[in-house]
Protein backbone atom coordinates (compact mmCIF):
# COMPACT_ATOMS: atom_id res chain seq x y z
CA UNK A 1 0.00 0.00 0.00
CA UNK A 2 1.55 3.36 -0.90
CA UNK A 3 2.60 5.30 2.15
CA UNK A 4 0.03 8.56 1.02
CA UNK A 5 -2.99 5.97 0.71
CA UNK A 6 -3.84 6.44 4.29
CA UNK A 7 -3.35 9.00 7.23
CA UNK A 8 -1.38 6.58 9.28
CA UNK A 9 2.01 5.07 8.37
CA UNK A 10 2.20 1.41 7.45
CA UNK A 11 5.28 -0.23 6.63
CA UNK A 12 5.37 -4.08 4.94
CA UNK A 13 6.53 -6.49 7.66
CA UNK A 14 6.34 -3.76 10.39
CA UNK A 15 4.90 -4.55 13.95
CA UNK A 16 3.10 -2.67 16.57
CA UNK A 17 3.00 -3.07 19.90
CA UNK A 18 1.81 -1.09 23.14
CA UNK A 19 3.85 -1.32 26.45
CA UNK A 20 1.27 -0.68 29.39
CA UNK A 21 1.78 -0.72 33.00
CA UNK A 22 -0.58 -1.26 35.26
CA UNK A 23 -1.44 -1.32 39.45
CA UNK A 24 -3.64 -1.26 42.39
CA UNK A 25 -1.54 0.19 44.88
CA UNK A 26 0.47 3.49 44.84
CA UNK A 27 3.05 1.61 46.40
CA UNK A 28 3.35 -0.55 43.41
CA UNK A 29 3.45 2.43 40.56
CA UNK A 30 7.33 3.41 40.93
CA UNK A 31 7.84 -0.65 40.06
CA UNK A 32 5.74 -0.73 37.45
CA UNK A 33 6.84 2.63 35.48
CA UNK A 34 10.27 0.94 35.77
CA UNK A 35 9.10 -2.05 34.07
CA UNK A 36 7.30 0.13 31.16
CA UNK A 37 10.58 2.62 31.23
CA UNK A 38 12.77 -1.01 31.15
CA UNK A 39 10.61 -2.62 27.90
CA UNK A 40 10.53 0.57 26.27
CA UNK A 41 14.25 1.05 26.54
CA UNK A 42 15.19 -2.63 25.07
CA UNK A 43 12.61 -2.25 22.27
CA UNK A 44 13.83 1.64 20.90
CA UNK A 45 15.79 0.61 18.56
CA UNK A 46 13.75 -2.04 16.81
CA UNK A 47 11.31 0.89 16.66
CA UNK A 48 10.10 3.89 14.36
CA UNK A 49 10.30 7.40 15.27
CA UNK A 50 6.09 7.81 14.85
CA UNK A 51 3.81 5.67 16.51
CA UNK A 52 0.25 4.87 15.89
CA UNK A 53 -1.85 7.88 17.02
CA UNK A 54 -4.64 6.02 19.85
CA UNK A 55 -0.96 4.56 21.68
CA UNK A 56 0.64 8.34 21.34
CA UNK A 57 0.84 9.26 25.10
CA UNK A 58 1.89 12.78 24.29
CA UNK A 59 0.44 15.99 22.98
CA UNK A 60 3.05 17.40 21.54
CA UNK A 61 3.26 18.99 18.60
CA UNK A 62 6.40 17.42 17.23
CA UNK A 63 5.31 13.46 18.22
CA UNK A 64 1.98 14.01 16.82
CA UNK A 65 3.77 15.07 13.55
CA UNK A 66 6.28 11.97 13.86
CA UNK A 67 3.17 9.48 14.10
CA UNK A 68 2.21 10.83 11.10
CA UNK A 69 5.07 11.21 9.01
CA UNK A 70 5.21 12.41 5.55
CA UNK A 71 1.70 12.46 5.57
CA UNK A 72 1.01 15.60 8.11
CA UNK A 73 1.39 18.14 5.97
CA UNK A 74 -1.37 16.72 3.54
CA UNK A 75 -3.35 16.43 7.06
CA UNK A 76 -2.71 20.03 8.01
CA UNK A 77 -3.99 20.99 4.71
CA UNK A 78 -7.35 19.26 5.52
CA UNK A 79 -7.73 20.38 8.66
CA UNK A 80 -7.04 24.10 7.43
CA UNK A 81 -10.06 23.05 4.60
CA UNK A 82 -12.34 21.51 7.01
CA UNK A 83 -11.90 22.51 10.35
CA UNK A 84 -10.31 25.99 10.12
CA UNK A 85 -12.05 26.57 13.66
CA UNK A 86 -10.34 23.67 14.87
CA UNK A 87 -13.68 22.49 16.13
CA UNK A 88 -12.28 19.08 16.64
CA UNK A 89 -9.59 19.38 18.87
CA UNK A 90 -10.00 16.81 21.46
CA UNK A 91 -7.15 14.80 20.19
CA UNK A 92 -4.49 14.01 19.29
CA UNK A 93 -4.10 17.31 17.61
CA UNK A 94 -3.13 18.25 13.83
CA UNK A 95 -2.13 21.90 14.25
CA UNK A 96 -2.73 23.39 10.88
């Protein structure tokens, strides 16, 4: 599939994955951020810079634009087309 034919980047023979930590107590969380800090650490470098959008945990500007790649600027054209308001903005946001 060509890389423009969708908003999100796919790549032949590429994986994704989602590293989440979870607990009951607060006396568990420091242990289990270490474990998610730990996985995320030994899987960087098999990894792309973007990530798919719903696992983004940040807002900012410059990861939302990795996730998206090449692609943003067609996506920031859109947005300026469709939603010059920026009426839908409770998101991941494209910042046209």
């Amino acid at each position: 599939m060509a890389q423009d034919a969708t908003a999100l980047l796919r790549v032949a023979g590429q994986f994704a994955y989602f590293i989440n930590g979870s607990w009951y107590t607060a006396g568990q969380a420091d242990a289990s951020m270490a474990w998610v800090d730990r996985s995320w650490k030994a899987m960087r470098r098999h990894s792309s810079e973007g990530t798919y959008i719903n696992y983004l945990s940040s807002d900012e500007p410059a990861a939302i634009r990795a996730s998206y790649g090449g692609n943003y600027p067609r996506l920031a054209a859109l947005k300026r087309k469709y939603d010059p308001g920026n009426f839908f903005h409770h998101n991941r946001n494209i910042h046209a």
